[in-house]
N, C-alpha and C. Protein backbone atom coordinates (compact mmCIF):
# COMPACT_ATOMS: atom_id res chain seq x y z
N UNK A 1 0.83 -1.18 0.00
CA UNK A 1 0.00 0.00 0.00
C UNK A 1 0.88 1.26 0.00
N UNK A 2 0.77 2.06 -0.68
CA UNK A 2 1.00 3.37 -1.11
C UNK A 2 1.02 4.08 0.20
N UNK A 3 2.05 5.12 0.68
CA UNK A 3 2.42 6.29 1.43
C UNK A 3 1.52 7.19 0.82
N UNK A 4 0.19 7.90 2.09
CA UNK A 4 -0.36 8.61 1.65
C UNK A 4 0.36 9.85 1.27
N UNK A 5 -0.02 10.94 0.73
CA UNK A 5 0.58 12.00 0.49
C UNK A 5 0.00 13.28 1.59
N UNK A 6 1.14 14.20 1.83
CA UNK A 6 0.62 14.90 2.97
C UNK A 6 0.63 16.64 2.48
N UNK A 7 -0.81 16.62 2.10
CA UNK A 7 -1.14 17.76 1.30
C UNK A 7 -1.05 18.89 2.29
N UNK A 8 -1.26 18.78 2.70
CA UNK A 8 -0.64 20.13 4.25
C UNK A 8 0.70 20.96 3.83
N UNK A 9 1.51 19.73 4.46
CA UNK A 9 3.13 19.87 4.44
C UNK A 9 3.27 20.37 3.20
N UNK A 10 2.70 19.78 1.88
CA UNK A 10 2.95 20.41 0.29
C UNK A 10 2.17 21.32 0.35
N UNK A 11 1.28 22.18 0.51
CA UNK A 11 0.75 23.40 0.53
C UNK A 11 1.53 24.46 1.51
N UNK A 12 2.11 24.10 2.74
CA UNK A 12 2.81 24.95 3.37
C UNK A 12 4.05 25.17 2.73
N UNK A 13 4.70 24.03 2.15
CA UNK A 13 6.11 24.16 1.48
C UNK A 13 5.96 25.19 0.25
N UNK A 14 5.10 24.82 -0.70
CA UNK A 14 4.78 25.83 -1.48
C UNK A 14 4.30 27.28 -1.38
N UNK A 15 3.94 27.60 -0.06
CA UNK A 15 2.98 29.02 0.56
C UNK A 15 4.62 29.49 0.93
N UNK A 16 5.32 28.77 1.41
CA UNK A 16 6.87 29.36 1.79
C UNK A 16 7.39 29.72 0.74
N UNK A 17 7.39 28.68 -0.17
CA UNK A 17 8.72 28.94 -1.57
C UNK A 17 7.61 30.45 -2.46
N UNK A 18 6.40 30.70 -2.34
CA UNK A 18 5.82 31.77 -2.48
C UNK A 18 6.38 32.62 -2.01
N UNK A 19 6.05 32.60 -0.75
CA UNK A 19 6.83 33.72 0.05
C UNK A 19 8.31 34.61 -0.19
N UNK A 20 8.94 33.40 -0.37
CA UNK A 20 10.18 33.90 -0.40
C UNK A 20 10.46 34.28 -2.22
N UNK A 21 9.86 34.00 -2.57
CA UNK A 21 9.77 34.34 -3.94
C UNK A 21 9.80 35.95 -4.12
N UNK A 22 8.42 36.04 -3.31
CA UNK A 22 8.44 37.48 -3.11
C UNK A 22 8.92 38.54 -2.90
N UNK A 23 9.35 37.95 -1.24
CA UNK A 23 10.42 38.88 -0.93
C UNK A 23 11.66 39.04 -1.45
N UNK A 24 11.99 38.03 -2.50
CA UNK A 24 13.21 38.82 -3.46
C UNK A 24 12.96 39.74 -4.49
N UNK A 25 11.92 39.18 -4.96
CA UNK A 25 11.36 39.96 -5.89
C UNK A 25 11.29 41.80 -5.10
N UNK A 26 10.94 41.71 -4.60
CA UNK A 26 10.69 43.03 -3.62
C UNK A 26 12.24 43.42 -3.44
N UNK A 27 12.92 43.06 -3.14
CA UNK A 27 14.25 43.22 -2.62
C UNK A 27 15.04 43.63 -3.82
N UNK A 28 14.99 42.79 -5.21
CA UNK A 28 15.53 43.13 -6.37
C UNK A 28 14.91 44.27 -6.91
N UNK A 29 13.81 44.89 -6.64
CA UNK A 29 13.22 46.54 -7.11
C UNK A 29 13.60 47.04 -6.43
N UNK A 30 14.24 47.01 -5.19
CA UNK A 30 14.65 47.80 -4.19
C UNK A 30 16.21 48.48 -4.80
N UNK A 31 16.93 47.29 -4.86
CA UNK A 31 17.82 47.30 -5.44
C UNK A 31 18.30 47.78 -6.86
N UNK A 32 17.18 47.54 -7.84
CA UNK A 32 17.12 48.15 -9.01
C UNK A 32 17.01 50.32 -9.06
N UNK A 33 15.84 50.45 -8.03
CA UNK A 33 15.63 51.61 -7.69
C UNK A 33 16.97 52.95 -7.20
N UNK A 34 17.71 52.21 -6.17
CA UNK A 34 18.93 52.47 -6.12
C UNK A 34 19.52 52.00 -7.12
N UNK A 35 20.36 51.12 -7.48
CA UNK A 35 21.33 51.27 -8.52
C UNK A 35 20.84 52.48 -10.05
N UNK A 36 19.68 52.51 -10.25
CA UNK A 36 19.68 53.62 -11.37
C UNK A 36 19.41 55.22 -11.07
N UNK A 37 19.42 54.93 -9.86
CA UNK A 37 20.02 56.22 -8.88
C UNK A 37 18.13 57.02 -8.76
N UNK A 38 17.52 56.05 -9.04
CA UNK A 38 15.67 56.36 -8.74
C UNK A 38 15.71 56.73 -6.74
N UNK A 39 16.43 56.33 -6.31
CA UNK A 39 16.31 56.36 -4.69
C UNK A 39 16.28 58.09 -4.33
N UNK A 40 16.96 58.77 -5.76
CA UNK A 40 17.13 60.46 -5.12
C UNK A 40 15.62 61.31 -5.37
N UNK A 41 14.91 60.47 -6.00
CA UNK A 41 13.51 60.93 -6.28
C UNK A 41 12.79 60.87 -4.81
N UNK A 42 11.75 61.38 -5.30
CA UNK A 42 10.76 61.58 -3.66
C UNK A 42 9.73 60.10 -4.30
N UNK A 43 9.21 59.75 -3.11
CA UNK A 43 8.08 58.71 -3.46
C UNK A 43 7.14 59.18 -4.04
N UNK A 44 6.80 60.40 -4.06
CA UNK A 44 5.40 60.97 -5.11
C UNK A 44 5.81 60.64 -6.46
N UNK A 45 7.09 61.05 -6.78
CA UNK A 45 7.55 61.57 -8.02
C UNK A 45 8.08 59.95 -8.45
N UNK A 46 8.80 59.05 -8.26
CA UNK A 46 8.50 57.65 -8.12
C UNK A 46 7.60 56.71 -8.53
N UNK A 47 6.44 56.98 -7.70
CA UNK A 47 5.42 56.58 -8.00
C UNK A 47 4.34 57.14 -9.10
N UNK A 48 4.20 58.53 -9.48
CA UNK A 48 4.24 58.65 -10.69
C UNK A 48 4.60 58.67 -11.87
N UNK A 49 6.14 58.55 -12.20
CA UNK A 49 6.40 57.94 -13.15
C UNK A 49 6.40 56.19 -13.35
N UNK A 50 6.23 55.33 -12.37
CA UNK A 50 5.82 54.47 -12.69
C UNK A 50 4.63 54.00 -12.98
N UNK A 51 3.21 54.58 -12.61
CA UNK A 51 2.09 54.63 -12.75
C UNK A 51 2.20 55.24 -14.34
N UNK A 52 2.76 56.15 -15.09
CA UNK A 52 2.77 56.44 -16.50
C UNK A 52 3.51 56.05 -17.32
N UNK A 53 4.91 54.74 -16.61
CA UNK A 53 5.08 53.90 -17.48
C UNK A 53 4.30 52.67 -17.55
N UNK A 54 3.79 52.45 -16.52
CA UNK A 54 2.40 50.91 -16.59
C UNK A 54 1.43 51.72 -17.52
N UNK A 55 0.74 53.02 -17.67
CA UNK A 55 0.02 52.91 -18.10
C UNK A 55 -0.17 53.41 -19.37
N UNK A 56 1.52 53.24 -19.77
CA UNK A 56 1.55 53.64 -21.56
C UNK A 56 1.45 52.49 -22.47
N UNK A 57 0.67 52.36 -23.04
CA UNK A 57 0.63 51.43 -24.74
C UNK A 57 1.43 51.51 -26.01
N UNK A 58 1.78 52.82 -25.78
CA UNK A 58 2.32 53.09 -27.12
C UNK A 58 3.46 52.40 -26.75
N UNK A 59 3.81 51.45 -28.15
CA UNK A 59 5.03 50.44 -28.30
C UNK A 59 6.26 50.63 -29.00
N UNK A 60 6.27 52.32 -29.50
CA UNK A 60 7.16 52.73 -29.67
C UNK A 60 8.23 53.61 -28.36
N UNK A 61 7.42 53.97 -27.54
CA UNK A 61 7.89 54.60 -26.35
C UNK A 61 8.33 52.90 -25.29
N UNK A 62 7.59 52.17 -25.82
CA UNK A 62 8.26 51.24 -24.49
C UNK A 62 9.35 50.01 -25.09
N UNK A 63 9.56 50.05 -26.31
CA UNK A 63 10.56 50.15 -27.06
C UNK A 63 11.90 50.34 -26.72
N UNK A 64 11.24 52.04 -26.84
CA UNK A 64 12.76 52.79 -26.90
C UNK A 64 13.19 52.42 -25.14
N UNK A 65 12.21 52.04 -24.36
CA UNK A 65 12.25 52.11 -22.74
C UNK A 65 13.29 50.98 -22.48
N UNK A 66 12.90 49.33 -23.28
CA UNK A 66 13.41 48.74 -23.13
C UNK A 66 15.05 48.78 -23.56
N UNK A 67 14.81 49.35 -25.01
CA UNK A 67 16.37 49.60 -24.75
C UNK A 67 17.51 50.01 -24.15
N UNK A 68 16.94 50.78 -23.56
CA UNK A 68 17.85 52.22 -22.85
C UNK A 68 17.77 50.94 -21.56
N UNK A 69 17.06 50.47 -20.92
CA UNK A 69 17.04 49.61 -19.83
C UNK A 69 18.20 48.51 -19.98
N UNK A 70 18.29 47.78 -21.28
CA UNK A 70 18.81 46.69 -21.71
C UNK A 70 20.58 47.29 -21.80
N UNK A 71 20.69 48.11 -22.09
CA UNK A 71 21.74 49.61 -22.46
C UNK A 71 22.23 49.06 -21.14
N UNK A 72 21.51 50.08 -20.05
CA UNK A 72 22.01 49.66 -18.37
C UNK A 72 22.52 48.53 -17.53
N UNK A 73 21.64 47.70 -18.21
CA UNK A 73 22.39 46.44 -17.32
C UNK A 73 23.59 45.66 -17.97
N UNK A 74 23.47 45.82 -19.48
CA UNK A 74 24.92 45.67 -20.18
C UNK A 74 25.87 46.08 -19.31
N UNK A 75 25.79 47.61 -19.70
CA UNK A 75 26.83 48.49 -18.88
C UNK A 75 27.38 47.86 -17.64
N UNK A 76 26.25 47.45 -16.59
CA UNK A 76 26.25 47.33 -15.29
C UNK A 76 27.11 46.10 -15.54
N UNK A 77 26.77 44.67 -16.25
CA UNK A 77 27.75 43.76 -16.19
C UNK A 77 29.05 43.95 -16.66
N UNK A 78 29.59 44.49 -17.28
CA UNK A 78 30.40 45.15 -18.16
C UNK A 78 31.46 45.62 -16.98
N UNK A 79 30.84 46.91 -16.17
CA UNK A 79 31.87 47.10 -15.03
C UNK A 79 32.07 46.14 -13.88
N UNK A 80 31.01 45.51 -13.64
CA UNK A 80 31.45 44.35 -12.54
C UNK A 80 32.44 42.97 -12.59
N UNK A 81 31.78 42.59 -14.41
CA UNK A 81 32.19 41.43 -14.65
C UNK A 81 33.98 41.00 -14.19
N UNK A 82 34.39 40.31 -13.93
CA UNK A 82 36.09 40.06 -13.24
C UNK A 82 37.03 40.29 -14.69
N UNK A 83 37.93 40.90 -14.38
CA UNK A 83 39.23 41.02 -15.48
C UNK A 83 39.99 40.03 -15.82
N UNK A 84 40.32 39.60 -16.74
CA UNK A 84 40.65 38.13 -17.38
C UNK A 84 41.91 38.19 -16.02
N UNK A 85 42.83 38.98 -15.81
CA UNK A 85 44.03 38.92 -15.18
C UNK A 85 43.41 38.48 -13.53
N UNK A 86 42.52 38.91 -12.87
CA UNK A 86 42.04 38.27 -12.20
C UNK A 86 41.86 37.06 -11.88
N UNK A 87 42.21 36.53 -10.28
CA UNK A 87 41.87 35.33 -9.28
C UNK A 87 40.11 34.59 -10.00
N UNK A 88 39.75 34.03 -10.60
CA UNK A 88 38.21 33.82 -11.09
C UNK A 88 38.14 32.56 -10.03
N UNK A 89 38.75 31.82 -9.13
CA UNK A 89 37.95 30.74 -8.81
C UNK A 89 36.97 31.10 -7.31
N UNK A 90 37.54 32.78 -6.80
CA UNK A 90 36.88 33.29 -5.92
C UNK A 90 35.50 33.84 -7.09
N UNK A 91 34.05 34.36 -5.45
CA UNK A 91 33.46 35.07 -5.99
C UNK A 91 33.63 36.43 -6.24
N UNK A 92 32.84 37.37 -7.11
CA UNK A 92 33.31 38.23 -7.70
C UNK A 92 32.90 39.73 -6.28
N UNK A 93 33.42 40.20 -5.90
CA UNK A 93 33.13 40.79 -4.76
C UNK A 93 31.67 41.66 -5.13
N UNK A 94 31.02 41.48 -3.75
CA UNK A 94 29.49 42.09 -3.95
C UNK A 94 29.51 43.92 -3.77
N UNK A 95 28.97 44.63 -4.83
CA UNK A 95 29.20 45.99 -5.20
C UNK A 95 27.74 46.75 -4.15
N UNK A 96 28.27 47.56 -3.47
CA UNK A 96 27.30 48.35 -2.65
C UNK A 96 26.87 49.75 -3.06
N UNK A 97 25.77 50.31 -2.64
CA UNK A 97 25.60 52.00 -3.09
C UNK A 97 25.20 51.94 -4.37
N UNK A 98 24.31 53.05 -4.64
CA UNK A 98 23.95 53.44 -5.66
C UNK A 98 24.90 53.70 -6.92
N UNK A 99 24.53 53.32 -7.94
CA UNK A 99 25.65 53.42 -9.19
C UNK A 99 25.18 55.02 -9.86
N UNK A 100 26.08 55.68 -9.99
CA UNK A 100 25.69 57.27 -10.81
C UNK A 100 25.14 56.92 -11.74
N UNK A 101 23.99 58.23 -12.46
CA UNK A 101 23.49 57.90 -13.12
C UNK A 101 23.57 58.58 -14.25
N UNK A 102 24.00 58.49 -15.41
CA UNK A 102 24.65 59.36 -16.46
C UNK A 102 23.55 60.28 -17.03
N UNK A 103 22.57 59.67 -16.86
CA UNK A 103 21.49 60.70 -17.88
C UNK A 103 20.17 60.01 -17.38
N UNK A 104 19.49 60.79 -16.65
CA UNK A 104 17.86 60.82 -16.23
C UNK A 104 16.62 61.16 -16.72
N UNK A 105 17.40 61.40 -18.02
CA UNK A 105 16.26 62.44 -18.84
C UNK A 105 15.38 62.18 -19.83
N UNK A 106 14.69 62.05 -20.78
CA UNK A 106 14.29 61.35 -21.81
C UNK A 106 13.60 60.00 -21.64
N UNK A 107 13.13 59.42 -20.02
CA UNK A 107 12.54 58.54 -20.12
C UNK A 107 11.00 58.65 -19.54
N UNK A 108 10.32 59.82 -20.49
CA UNK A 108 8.99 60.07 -20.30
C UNK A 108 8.19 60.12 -21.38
């Protein structure tokens, strides 16, 4: 006879791995916000430009959004990534603080 299955324990395990899902998720906008130097904004001003990038359609403006985004995190790996002359079997040391932000402008 078959080991029943213990739907509890698998619904709590899964309500956890939810959980924590989340809170990275949360943690990586946090993080995103600072690194593109969004943290020097006020929360009004924040929160309205994100409310008018959710609520644009036009697919030429979110386009050009994605690029300029895709642009950034290039960049961002680009300066972190390790220098061939570099130790590689360590990890790559973890980068703190907001990264400057070259140009704030043009994404409205």
């Amino acid at each position: 006879m078959r080991k029943p299955r213990d739907f509890d324990g698998e619904m709590k395990a899964l309500q956890d791995k939810a959980r924590e899902l989340k809170t990275r998720k949360v943690k990586q906008l946090g993080e995103l916000v600072i690194a593109t130097g969004a943290d020097a904004l006020g929360v009004d001003e924040l929160a309205g430009a994100l409310i008018v990038l959710a609520e644009t359609k036009e697919a030429g403006k979110r386009e050009a959004w994605a690029r300029r985004g895709a642009a950034f995190f290039q960049s961002r790996t680009q300066r972190i990534a390790p220098k061939p002359d570099r130790n590689t079997d360590s990890a790559p040391p973890q980068r703190s603080g907001a990264q400057p932000a070259s140009s704030r402008t043009g994404a409205t």
